[in-house]
PDB file of N, CA and C in Angstrom:
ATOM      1  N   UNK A   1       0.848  -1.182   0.000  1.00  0.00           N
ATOM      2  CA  UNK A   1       0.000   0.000   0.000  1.00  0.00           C
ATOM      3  C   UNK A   1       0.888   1.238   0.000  1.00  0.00           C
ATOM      4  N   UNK A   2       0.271   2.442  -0.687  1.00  0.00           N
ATOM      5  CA  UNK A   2       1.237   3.356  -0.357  1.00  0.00           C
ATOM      6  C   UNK A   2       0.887   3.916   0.350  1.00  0.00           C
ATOM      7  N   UNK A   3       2.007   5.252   1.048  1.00  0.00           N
ATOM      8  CA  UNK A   3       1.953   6.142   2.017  1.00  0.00           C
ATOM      9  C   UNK A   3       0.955   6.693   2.532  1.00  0.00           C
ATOM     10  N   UNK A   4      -0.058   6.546   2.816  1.00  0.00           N
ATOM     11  CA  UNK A   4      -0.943   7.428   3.101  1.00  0.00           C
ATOM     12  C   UNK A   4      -1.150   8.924   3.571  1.00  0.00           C
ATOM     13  N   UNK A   5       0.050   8.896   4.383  1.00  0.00           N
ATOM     14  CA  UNK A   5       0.217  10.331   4.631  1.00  0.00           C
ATOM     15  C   UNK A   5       0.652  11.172   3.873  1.00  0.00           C
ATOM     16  N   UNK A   6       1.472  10.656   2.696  1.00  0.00           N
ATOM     17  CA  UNK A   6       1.264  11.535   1.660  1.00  0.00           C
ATOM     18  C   UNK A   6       0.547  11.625   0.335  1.00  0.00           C
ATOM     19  N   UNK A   7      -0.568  10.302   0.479  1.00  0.00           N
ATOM     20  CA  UNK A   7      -1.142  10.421  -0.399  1.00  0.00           C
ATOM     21  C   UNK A   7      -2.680  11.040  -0.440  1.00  0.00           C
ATOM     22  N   UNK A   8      -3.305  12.088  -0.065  1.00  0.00           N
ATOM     23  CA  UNK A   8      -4.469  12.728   0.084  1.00  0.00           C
ATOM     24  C   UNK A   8      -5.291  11.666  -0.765  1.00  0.00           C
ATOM     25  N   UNK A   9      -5.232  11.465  -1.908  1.00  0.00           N
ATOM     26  CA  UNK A   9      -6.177  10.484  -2.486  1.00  0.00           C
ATOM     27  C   UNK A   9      -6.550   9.408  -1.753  1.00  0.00           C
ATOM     28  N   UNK A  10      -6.095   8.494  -1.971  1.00  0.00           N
ATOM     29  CA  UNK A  10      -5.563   7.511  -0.860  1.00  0.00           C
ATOM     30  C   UNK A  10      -5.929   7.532   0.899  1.00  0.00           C
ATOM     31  N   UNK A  11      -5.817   8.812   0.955  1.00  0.00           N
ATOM     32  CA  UNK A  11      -6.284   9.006   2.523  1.00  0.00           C
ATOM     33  C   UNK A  11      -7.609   8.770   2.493  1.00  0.00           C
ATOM     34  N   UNK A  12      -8.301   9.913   2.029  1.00  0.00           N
ATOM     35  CA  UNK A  12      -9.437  10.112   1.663  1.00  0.00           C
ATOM     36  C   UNK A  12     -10.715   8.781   1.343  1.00  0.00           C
ATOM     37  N   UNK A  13     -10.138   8.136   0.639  1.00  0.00           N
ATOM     38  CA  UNK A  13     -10.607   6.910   0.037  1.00  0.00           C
ATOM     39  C   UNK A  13     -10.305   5.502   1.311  1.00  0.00           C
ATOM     40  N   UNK A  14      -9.284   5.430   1.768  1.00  0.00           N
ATOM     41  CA  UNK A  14      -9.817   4.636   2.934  1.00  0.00           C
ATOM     42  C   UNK A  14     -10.285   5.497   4.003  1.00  0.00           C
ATOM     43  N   UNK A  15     -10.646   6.263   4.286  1.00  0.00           N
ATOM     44  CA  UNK A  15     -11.739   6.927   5.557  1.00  0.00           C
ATOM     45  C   UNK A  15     -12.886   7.209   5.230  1.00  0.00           C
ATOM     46  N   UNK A  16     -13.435   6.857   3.757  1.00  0.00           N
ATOM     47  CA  UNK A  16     -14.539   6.595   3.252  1.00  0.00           C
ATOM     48  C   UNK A  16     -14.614   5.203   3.382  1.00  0.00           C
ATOM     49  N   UNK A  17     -13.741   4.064   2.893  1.00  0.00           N
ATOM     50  CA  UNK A  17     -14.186   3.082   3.292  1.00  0.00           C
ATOM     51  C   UNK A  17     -14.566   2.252   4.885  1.00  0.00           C
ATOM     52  N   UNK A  18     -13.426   3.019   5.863  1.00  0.00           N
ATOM     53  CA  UNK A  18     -13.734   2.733   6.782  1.00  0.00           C
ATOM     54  C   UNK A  18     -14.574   2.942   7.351  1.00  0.00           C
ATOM     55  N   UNK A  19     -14.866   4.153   7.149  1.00  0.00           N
ATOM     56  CA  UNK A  19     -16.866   4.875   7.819  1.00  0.00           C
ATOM     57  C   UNK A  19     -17.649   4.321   6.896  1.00  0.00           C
ATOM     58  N   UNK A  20     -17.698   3.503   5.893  1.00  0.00           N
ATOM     59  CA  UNK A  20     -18.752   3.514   5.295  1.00  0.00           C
ATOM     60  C   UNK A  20     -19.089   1.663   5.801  1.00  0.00           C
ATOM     61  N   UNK A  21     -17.613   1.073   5.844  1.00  0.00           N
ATOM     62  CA  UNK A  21     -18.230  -0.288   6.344  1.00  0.00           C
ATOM     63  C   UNK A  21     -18.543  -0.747   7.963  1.00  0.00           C
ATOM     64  N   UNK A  22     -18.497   0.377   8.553  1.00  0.00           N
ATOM     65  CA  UNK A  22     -18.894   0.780  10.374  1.00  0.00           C
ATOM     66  C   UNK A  22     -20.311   0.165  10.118  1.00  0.00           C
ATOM     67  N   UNK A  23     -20.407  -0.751  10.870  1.00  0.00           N
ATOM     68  CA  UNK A  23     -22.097  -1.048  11.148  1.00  0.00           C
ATOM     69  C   UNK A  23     -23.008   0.233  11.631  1.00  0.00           C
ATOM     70  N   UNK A  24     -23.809   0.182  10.939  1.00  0.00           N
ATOM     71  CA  UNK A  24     -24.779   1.119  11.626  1.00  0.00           C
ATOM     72  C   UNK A  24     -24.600   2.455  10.139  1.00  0.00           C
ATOM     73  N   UNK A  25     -23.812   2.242   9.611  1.00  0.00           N
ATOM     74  CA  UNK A  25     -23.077   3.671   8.302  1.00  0.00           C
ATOM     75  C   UNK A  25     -24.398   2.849   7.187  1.00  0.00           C
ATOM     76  N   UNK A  26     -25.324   3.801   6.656  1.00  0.00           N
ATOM     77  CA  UNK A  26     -25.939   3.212   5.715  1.00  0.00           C
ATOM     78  C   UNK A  26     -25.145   3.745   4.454  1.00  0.00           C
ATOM     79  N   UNK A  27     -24.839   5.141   4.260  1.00  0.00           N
ATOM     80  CA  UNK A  27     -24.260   5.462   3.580  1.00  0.00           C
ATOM     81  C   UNK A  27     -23.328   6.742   4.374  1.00  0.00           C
ATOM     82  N   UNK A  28     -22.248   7.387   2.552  1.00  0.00           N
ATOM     83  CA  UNK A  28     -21.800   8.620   3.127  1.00  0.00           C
ATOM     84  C   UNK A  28     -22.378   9.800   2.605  1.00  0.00           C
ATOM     85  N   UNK A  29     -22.495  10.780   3.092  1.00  0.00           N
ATOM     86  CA  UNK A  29     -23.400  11.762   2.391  1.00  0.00           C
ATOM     87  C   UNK A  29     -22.540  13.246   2.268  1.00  0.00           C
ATOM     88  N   UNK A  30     -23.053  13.691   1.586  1.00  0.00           N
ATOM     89  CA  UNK A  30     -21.878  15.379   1.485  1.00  0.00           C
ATOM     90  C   UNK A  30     -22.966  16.602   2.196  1.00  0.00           C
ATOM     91  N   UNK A  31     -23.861  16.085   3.028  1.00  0.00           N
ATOM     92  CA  UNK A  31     -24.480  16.759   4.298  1.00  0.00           C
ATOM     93  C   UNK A  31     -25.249  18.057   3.320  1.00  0.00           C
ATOM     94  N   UNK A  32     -25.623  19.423   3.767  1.00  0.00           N
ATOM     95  CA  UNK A  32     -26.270  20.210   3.337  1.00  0.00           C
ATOM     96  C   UNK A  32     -25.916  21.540   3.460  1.00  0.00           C
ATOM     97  N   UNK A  33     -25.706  22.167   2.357  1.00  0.00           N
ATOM     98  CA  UNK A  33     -25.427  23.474   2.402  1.00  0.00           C
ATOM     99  C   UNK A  33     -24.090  22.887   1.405  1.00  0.00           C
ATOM    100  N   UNK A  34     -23.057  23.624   1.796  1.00  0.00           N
ATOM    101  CA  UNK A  34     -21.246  23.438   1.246  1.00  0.00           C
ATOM    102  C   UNK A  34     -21.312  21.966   1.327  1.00  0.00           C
ATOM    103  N   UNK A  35     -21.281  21.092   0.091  1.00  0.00           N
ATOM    104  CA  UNK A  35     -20.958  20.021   0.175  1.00  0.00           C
ATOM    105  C   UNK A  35     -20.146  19.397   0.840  1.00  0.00           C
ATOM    106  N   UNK A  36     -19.671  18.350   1.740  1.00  0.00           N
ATOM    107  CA  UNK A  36     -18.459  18.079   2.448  1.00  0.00           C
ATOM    108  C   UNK A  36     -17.846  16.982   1.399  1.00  0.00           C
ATOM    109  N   UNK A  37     -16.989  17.208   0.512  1.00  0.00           N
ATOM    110  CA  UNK A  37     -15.985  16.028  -0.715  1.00  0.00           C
ATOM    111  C   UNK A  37     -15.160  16.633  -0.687  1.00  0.00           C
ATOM    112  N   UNK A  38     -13.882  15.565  -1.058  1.00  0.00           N
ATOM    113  CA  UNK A  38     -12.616  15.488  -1.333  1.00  0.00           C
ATOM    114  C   UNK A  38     -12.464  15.206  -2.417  1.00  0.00           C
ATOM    115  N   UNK A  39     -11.709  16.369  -3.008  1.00  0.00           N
ATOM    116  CA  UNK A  39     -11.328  16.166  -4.831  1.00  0.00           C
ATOM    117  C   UNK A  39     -10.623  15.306  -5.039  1.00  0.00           C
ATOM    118  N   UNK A  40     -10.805  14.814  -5.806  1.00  0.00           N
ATOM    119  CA  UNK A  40     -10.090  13.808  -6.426  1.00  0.00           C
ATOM    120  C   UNK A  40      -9.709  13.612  -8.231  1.00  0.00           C
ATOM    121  N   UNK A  41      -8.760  13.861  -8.503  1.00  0.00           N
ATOM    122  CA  UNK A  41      -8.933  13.476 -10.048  1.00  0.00           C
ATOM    123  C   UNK A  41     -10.178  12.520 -10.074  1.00  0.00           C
ATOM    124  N   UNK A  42     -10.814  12.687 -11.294  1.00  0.00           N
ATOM    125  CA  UNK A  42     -12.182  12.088 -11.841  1.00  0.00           C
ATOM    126  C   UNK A  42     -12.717  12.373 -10.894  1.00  0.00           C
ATOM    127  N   UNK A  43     -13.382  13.061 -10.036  1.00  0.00           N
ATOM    128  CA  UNK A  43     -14.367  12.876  -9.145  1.00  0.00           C
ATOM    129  C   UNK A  43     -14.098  13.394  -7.834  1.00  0.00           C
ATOM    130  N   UNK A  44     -14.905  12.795  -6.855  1.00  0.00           N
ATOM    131  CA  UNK A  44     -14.957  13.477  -5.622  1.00  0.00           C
ATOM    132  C   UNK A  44     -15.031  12.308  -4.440  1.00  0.00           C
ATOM    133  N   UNK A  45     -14.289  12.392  -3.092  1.00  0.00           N
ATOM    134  CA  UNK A  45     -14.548  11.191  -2.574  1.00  0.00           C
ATOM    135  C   UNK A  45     -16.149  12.001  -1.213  1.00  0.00           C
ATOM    136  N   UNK A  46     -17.188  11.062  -1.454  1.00  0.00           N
ATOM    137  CA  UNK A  46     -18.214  12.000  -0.728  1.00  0.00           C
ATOM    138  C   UNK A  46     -18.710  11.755   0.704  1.00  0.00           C
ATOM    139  N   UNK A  47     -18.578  12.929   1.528  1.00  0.00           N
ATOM    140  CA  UNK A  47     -18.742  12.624   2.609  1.00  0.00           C
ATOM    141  C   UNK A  47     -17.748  13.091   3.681  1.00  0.00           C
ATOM    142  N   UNK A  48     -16.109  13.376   2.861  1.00  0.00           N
ATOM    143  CA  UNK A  48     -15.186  12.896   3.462  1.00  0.00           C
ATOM    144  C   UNK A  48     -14.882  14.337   3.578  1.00  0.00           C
ATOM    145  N   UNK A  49     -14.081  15.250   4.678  1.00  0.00           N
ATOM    146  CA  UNK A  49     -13.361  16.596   4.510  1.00  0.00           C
ATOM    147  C   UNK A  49     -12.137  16.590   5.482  1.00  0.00           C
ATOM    148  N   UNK A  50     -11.100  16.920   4.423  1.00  0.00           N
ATOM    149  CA  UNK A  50      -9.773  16.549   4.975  1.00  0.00           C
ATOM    150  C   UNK A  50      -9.585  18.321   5.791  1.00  0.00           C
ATOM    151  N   UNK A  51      -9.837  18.106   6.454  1.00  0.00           N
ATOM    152  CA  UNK A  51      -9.347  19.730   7.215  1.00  0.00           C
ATOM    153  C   UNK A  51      -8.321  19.807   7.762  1.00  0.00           C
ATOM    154  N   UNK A  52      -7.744  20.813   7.947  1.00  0.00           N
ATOM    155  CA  UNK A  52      -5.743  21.331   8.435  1.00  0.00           C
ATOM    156  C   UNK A  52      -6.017  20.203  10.001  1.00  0.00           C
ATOM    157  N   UNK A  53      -7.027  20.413  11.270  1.00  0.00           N
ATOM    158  CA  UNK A  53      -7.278  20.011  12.049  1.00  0.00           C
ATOM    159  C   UNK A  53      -7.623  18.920  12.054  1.00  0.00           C
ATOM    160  N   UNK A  54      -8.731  18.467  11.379  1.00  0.00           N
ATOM    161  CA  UNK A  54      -9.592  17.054  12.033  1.00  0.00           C
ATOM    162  C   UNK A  54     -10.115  16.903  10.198  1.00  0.00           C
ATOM    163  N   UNK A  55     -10.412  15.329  10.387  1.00  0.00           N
ATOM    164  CA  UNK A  55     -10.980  14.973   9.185  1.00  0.00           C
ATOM    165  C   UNK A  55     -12.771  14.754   9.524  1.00  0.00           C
ATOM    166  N   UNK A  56     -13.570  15.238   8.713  1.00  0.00           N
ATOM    167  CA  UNK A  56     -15.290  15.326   9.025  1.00  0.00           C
ATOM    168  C   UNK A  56     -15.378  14.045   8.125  1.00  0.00           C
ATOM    169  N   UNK A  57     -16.149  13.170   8.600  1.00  0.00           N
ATOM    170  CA  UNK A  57     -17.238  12.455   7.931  1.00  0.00           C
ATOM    171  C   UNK A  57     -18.601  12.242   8.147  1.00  0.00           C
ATOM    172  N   UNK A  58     -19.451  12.475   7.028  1.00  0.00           N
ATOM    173  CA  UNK A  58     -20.699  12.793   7.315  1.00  0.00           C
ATOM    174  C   UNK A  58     -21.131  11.580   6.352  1.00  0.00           C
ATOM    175  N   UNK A  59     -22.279  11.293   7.829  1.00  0.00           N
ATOM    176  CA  UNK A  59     -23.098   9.666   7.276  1.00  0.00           C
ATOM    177  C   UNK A  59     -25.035   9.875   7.237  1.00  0.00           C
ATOM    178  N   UNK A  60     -25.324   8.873   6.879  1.00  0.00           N
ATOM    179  CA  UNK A  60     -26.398   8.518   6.841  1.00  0.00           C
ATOM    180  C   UNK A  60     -26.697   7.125   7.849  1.00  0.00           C
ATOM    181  N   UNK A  61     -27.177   6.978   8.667  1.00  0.00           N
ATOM    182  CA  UNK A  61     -27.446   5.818   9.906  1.00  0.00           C
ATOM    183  C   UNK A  61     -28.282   4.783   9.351  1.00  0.00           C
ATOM    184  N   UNK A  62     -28.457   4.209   9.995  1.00  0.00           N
ATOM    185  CA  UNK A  62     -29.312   2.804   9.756  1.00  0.00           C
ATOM    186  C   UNK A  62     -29.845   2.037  10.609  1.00  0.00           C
ATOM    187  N   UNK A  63     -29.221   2.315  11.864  1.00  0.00           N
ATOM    188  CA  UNK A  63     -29.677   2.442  13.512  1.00  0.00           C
ATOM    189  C   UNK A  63     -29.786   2.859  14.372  1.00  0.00           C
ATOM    190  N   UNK A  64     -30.401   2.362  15.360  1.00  0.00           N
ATOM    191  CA  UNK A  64     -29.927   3.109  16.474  1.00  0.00           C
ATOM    192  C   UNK A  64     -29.654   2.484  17.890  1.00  0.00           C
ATOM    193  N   UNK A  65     -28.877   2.531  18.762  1.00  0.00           N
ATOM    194  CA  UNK A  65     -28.903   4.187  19.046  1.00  0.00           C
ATOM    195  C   UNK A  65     -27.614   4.676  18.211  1.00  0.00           C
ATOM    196  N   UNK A  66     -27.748   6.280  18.417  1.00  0.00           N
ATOM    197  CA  UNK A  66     -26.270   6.644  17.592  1.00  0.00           C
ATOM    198  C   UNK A  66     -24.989   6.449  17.909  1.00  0.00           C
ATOM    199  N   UNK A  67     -25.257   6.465  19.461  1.00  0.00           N
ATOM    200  CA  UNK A  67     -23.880   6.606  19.871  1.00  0.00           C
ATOM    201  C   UNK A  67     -22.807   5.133  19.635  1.00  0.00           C
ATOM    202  N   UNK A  68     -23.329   4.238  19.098  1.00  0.00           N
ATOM    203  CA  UNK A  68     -22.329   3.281  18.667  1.00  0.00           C
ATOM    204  C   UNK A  68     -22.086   3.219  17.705  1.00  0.00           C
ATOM    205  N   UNK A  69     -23.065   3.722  17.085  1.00  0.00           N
ATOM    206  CA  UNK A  69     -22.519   4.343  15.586  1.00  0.00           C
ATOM    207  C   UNK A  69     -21.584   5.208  15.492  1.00  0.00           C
ATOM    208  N   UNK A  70     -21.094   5.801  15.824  1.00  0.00           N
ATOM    209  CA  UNK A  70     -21.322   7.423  15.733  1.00  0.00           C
ATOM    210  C   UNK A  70     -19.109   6.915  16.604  1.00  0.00           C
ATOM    211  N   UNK A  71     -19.310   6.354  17.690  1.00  0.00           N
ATOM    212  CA  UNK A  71     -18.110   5.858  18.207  1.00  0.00           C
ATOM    213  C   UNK A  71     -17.717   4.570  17.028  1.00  0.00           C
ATOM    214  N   UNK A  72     -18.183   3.939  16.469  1.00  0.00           N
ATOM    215  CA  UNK A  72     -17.453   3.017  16.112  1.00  0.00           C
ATOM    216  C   UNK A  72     -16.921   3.643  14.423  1.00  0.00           C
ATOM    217  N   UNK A  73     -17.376   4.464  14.262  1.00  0.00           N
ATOM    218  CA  UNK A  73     -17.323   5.680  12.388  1.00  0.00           C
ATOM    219  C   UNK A  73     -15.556   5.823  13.214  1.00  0.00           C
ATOM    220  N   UNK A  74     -15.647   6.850  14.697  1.00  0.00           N
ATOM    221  CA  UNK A  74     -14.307   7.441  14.988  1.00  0.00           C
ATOM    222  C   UNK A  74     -13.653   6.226  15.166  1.00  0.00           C
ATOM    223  N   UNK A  75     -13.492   5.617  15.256  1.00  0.00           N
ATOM    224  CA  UNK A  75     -12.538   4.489  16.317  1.00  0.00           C
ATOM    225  C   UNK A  75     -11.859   4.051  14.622  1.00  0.00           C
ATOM    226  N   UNK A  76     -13.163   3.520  13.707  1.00  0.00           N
ATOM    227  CA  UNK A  76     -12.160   3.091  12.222  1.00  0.00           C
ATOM    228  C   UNK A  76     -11.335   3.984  11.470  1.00  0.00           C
ATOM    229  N   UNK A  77     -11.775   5.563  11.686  1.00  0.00           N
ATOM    230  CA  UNK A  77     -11.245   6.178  10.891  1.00  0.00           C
ATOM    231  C   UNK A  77     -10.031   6.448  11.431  1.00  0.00           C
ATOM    232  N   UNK A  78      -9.834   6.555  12.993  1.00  0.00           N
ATOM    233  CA  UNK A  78      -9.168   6.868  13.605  1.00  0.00           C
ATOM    234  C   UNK A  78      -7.883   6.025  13.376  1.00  0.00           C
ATOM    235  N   UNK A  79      -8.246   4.591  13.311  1.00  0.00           N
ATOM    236  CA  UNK A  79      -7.928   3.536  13.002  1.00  0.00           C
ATOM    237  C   UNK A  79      -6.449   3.883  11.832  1.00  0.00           C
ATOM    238  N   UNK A  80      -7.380   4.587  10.594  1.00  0.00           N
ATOM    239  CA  UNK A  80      -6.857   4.758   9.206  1.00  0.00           C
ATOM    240  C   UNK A  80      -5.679   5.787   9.188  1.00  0.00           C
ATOM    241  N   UNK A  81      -5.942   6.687  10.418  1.00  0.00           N
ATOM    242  CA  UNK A  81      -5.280   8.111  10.578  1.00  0.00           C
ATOM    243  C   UNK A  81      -4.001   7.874  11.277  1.00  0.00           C
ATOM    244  N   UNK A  82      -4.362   6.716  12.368  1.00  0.00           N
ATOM    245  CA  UNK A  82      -2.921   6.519  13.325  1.00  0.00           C
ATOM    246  C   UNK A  82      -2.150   5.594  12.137  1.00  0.00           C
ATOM    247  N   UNK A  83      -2.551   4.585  11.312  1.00  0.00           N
ATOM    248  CA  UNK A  83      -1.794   3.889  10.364  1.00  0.00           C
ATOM    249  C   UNK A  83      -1.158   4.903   9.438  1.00  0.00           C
ATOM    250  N   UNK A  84      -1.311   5.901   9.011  1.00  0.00           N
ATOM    251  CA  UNK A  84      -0.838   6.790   8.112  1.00  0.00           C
ATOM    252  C   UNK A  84      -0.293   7.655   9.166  1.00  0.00           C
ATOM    253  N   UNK A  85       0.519   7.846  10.550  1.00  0.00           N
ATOM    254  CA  UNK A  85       0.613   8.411  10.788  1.00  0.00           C
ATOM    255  C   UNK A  85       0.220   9.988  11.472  1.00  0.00           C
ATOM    256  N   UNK A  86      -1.259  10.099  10.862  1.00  0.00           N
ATOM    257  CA  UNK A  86      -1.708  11.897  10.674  1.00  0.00           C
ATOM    258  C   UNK A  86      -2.431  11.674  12.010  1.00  0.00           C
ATOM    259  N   UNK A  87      -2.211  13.116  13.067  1.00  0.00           N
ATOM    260  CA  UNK A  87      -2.717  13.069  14.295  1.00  0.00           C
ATOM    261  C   UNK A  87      -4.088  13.617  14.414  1.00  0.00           C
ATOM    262  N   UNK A  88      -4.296  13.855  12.722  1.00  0.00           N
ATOM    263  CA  UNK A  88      -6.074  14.931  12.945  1.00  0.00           C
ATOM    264  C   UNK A  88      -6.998  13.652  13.951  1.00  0.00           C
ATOM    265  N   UNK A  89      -7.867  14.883  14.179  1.00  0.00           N
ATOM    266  CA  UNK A  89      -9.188  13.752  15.292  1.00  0.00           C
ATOM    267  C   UNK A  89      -9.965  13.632  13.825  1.00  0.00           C
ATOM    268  N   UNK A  90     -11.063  13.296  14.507  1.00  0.00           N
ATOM    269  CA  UNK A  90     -12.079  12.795  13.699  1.00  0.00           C
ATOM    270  C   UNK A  90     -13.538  13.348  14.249  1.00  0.00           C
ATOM    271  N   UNK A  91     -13.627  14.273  13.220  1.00  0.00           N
ATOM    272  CA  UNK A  91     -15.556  14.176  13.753  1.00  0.00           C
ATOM    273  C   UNK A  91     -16.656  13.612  13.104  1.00  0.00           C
ATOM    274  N   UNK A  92     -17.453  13.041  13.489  1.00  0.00           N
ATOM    275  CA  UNK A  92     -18.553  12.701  12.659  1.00  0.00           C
ATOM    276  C   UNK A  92     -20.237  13.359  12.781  1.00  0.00           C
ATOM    277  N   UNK A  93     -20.592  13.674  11.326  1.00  0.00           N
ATOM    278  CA  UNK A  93     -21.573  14.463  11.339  1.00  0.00           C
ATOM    279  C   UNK A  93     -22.798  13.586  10.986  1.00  0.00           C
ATOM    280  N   UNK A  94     -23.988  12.917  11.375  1.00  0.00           N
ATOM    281  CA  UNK A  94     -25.228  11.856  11.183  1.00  0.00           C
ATOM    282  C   UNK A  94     -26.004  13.217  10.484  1.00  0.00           C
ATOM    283  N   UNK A  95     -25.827  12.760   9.478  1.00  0.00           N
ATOM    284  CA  UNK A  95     -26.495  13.957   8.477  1.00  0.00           C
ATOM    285  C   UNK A  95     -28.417  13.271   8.403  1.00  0.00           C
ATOM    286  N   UNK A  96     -28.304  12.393   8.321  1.00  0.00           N
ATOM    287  CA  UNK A  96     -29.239  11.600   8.092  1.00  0.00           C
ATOM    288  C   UNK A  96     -30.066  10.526   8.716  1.00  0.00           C
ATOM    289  N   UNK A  97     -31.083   9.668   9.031  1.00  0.00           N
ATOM    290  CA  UNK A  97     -31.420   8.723   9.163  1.00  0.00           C
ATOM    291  C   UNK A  97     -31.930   7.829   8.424  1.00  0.00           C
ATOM    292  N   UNK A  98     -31.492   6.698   7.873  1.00  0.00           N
ATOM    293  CA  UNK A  98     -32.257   5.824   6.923  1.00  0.00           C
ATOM    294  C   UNK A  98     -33.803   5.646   7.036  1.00  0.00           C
ATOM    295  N   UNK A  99     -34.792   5.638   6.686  1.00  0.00           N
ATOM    296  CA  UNK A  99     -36.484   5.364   7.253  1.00  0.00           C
ATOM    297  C   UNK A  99     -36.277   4.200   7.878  1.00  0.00           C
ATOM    298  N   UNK A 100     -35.729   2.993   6.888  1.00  0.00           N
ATOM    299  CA  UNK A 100     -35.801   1.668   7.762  1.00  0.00           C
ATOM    300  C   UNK A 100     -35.325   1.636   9.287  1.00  0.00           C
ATOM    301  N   UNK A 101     -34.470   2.490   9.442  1.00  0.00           N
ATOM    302  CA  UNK A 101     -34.241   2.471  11.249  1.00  0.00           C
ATOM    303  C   UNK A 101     -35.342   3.205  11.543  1.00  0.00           C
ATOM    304  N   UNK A 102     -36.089   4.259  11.310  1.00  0.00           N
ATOM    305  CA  UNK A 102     -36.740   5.047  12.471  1.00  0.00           C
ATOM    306  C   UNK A 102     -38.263   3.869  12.542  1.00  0.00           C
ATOM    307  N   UNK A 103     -38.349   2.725  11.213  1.00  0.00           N
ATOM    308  CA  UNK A 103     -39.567   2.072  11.256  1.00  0.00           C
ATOM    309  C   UNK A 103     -39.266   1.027  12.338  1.00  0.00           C
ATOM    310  N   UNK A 104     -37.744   0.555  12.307  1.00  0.00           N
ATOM    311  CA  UNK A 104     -37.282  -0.489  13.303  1.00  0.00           C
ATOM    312  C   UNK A 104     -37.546   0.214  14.669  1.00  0.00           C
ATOM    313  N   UNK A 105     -37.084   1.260  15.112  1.00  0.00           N
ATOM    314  CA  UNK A 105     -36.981   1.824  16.264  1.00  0.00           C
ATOM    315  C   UNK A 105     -38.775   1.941  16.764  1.00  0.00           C
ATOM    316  N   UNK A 106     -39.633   2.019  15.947  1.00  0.00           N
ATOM    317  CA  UNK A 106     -41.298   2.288  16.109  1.00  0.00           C
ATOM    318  C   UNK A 106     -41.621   0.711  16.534  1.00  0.00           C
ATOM    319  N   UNK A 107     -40.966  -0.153  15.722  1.00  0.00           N
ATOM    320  CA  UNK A 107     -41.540  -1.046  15.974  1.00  0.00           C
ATOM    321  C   UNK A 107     -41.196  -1.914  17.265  1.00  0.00           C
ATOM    322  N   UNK A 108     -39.963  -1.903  17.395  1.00  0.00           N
ATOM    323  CA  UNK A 108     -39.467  -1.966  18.601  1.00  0.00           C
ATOM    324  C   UNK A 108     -39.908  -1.511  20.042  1.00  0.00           C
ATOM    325  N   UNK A 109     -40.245  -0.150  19.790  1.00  0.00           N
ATOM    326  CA  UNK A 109     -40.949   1.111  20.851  1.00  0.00           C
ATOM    327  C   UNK A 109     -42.369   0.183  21.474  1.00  0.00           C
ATOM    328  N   UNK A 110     -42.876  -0.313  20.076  1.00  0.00           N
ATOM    329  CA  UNK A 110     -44.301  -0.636  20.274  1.00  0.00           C
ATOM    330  C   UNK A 110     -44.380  -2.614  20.817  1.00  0.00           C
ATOM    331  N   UNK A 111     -43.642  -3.060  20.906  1.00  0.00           N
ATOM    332  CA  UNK A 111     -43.779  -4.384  21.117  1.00  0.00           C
ATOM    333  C   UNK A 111     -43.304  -4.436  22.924  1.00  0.00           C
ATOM    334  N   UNK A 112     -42.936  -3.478  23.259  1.00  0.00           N
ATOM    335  CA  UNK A 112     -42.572  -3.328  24.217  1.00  0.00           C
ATOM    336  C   UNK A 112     -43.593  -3.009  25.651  1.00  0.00           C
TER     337      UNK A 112
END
């Protein structure tokens, strides 16, 4: 594999994969208003924002509750960041909720 720390492409693209295969990540989303993507020749990696400080990834859920979501997004990306070296944190933004969780969470609510 190469460098990651100096490869922004490369960065970018596994901290999309890692937040995106986090249980609970339905998808990644580029949130609302200023898109949040990382350029990329051909394209854009989405979701992902490499900032001087901290890297943002913004998801779409699929469960709940969030907070294991939401901890297990930081812990992989974090994961990706200490392997490449780079000390940014990680924030994550739940831009979204999938319907199928809020129908799981109703139905759940109600059997109870």
């Amino acid at each position: 594999m190469a460098d990651l720390s100096t490869d922004r492409v490369m960065l970018a693209r596994a901290v999309a994969a890692a937040a995106g295969s986090t249980p609970g990540v339905a998808r990644l989303v580029p949130g609302t208003g200023v898109p949040v993507v990382t350029h990329v020749p051909g394209g854009t990696v989405t979701g992902v924002g490499l900032g001087p400080a901290a890297v943002s990834v913004h998801v779409a859920v699929d469960r709940f509750p969030l907070e294991p979501v939401i901890t297990g997004v930081v812990e992989a990306v974090s994961a990706v960041l200490a392997g490449a070296g780079d000390p940014r944190r990680v924030e994550v933004v739940v831009e979204d909720v999938d319907e199928a969780a809020v129908r799981r969470a109703a139905r759940a609510r109600d059997a109870d």
